[in-house]
PDB file of N, CA and C in Angstrom:
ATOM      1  N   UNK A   1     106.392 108.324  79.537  1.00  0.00           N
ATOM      2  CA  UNK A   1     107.236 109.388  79.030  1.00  0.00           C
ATOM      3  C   UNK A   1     108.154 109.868  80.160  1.00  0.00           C
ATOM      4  N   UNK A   2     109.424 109.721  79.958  1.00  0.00           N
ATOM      5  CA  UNK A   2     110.370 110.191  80.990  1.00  0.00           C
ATOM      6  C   UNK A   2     110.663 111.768  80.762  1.00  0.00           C
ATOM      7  N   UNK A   3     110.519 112.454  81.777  1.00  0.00           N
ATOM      8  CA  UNK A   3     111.415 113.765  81.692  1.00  0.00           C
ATOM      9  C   UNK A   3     112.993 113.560  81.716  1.00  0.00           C
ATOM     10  N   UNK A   4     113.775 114.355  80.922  1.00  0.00           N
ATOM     11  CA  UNK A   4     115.329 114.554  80.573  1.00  0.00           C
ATOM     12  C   UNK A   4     115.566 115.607  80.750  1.00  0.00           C
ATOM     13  N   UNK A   5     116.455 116.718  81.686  1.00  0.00           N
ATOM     14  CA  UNK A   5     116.933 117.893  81.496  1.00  0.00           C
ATOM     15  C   UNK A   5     118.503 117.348  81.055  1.00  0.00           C
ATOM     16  N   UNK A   6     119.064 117.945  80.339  1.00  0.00           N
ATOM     17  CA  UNK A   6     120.176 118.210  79.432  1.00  0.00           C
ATOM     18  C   UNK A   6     120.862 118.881  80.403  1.00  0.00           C
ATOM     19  N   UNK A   7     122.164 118.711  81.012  1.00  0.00           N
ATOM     20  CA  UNK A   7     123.307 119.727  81.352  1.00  0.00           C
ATOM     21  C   UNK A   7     124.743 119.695  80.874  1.00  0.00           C
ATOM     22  N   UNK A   8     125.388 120.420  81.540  1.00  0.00           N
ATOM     23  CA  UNK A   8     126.767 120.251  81.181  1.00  0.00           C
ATOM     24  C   UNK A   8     127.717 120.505  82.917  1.00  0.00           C
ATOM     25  N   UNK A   9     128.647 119.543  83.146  1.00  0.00           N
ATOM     26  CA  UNK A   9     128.998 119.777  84.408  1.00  0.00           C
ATOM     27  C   UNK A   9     130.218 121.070  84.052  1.00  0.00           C
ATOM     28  N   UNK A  10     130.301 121.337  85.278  1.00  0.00           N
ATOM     29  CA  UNK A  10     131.015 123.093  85.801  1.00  0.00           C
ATOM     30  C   UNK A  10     132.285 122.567  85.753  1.00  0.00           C
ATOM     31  N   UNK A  11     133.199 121.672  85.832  1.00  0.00           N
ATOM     32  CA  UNK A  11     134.216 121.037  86.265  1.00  0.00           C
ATOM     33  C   UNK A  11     135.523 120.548  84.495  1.00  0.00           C
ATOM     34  N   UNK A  12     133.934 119.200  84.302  1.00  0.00           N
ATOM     35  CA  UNK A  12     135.096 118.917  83.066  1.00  0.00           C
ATOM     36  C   UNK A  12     134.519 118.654  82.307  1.00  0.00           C
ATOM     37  N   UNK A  13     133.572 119.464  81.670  1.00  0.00           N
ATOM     38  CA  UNK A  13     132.470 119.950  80.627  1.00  0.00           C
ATOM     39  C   UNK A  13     132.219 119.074  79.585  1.00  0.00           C
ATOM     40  N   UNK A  14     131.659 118.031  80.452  1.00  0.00           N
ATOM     41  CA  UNK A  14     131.142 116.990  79.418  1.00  0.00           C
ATOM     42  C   UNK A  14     129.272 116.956  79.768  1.00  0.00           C
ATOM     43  N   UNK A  15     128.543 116.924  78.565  1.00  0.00           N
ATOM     44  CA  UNK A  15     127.367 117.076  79.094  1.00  0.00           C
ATOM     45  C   UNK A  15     126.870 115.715  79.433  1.00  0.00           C
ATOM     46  N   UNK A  16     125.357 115.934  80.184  1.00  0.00           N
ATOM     47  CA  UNK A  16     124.925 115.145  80.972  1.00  0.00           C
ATOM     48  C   UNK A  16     123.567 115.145  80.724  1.00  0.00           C
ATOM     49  N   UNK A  17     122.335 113.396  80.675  1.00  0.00           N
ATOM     50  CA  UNK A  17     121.168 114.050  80.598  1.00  0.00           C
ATOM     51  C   UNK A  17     120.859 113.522  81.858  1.00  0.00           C
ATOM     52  N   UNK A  18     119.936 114.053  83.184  1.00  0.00           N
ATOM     53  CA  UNK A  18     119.658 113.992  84.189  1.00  0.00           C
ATOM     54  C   UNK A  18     118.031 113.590  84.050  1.00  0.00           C
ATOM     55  N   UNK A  19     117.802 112.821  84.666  1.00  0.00           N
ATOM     56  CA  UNK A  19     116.771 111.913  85.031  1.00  0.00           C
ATOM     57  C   UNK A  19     116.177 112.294  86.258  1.00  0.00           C
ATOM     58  N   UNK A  20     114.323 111.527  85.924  1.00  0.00           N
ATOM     59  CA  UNK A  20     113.915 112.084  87.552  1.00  0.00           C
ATOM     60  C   UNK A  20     114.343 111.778  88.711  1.00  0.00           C
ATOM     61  N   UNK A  21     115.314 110.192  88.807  1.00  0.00           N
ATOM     62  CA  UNK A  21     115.636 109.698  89.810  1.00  0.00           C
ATOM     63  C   UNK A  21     116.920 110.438  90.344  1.00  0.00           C
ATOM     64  N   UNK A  22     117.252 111.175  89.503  1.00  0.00           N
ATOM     65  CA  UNK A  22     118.960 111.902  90.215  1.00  0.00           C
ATOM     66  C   UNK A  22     118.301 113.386  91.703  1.00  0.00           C
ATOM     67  N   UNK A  23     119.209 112.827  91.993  1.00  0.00           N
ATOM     68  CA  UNK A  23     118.716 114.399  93.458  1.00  0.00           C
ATOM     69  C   UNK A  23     118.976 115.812  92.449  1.00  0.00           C
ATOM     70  N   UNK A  24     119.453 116.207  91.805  1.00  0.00           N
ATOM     71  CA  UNK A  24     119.672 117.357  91.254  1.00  0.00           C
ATOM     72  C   UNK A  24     118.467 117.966  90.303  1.00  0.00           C
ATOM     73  N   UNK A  25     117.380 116.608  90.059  1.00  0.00           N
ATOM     74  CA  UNK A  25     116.919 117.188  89.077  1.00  0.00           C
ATOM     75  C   UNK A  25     115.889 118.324  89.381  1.00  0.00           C
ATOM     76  N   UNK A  26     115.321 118.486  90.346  1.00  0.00           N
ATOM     77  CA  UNK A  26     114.133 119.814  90.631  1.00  0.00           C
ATOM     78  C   UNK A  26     114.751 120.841  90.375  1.00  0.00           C
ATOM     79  N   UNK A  27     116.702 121.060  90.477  1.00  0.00           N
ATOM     80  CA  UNK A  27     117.309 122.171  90.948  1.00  0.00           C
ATOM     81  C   UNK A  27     117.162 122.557  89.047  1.00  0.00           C
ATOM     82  N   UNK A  28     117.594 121.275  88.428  1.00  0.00           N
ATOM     83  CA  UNK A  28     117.802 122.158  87.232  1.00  0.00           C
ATOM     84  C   UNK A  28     116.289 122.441  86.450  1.00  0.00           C
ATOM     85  N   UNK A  29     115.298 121.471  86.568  1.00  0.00           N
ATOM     86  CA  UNK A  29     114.707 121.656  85.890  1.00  0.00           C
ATOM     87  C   UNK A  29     113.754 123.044  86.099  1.00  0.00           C
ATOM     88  N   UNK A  30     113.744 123.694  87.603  1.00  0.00           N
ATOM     89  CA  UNK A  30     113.212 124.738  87.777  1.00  0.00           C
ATOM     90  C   UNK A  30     114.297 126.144  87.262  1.00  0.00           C
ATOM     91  N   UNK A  31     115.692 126.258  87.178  1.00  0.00           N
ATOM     92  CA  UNK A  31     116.357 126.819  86.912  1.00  0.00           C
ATOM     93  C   UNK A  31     117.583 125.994  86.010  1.00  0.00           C
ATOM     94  N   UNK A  32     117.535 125.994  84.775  1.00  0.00           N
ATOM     95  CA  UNK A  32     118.763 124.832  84.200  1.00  0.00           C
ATOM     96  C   UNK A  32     120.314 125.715  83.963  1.00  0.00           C
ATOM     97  N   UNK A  33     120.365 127.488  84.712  1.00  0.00           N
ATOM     98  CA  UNK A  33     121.351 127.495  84.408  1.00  0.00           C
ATOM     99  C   UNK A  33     121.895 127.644  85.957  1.00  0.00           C
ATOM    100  N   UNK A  34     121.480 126.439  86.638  1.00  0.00           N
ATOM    101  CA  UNK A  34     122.601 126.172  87.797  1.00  0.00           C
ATOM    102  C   UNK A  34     123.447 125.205  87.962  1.00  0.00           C
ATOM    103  N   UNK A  35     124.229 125.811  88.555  1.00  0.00           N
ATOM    104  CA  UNK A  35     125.617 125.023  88.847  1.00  0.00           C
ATOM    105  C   UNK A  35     125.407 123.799  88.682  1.00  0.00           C
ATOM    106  N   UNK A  36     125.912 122.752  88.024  1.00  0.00           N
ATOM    107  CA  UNK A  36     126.028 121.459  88.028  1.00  0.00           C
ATOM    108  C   UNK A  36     127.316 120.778  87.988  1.00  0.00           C
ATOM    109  N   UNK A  37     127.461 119.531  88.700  1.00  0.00           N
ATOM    110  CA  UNK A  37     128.867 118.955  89.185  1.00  0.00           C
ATOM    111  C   UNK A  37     128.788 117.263  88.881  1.00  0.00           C
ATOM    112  N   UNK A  38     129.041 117.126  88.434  1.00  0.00           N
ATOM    113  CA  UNK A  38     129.163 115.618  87.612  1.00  0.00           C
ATOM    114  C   UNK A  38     129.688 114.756  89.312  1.00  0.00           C
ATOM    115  N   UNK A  39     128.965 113.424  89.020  1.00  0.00           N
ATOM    116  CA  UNK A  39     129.394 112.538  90.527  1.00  0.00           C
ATOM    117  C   UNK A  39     130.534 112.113  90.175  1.00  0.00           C
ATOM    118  N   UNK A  40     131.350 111.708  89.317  1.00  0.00           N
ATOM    119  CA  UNK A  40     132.589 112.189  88.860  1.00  0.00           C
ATOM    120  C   UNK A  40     133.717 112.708  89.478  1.00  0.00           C
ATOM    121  N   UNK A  41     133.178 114.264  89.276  1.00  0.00           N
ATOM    122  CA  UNK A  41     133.653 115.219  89.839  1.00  0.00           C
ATOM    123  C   UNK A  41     133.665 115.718  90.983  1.00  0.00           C
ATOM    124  N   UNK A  42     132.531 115.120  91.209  1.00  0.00           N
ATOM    125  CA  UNK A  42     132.349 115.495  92.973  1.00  0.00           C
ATOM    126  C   UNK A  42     133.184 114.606  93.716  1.00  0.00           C
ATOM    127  N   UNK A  43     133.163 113.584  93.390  1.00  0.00           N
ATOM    128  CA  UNK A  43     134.147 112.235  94.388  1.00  0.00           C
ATOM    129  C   UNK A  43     135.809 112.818  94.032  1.00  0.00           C
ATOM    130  N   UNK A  44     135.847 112.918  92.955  1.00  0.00           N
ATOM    131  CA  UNK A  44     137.259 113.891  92.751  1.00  0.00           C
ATOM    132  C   UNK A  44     137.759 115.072  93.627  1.00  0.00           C
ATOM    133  N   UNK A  45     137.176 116.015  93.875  1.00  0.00           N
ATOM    134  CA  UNK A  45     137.170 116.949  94.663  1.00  0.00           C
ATOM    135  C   UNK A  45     136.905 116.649  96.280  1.00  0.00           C
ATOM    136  N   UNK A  46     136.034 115.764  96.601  1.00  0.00           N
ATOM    137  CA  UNK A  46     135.791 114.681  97.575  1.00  0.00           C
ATOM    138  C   UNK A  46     137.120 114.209  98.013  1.00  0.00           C
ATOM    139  N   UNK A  47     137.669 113.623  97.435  1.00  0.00           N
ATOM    140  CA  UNK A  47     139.233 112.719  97.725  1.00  0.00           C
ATOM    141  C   UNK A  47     140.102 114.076  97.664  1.00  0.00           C
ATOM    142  N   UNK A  48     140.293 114.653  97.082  1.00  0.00           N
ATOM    143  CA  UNK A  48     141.274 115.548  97.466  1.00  0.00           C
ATOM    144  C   UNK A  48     141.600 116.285  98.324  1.00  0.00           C
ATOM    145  N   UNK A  49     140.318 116.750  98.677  1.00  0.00           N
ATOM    146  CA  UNK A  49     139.851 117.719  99.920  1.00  0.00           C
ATOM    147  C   UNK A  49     140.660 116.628 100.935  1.00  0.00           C
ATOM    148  N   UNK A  50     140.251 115.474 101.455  1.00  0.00           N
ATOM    149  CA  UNK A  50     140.312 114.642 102.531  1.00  0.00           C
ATOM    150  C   UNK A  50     141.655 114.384 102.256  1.00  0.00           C
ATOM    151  N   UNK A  51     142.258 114.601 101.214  1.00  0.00           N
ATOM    152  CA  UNK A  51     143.898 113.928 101.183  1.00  0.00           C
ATOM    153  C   UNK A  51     144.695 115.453 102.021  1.00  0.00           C
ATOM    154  N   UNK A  52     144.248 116.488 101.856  1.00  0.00           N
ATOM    155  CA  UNK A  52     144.897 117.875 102.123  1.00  0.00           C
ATOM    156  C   UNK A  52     144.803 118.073 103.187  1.00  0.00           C
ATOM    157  N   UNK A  53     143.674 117.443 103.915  1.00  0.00           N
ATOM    158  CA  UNK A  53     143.457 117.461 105.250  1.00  0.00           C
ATOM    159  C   UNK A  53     144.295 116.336 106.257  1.00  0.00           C
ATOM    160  N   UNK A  54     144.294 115.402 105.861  1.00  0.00           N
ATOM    161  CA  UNK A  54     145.218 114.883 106.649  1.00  0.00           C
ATOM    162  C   UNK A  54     146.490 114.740 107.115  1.00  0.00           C
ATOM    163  N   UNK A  55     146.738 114.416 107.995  1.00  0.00           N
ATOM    164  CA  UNK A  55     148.253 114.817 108.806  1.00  0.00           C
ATOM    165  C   UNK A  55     149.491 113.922 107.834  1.00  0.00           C
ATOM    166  N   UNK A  56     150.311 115.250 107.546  1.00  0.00           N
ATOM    167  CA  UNK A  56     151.440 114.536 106.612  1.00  0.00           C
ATOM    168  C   UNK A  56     152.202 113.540 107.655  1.00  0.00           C
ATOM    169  N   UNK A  57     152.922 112.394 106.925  1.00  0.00           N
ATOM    170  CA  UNK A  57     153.235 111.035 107.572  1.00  0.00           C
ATOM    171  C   UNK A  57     154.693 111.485 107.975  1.00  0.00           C
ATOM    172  N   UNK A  58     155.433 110.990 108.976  1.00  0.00           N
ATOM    173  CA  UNK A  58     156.748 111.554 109.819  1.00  0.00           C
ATOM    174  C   UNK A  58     157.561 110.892 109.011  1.00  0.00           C
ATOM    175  N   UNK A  59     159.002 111.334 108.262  1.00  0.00           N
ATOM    176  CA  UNK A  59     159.603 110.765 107.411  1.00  0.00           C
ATOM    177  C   UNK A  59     160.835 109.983 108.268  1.00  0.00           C
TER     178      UNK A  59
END
């Protein structure tokens, strides 16, 4: 019998069922109304961050 917690990510609200093997799952299954961020979304926000940071190119 597998455990499933049910979420919905914070970002672009598509839900999600999370498994024991995901790192997030202790967070939700002890509290399920925390923050959750789709890997998705995280690599999204990931790349952007690192694009804003780097030095604009000399025209």
């Amino acid at each position: 019998m597998s455990v499933i917690v049910e979420t919905r990510c914070m970002m672009c609200g598509k839900k999600y069922q999370v498994d024991k093997e995901h790192p997030d799952f202790k967070k939700l299954e002890a509290n399920p109304s925390v923050t959750f961020i789709c890997d998705i979304c995280n690599y999204r926000i990931r790349h952007e961050s690192e694009e804003k940071q780097k030095e604009p190119k000399p025209m």
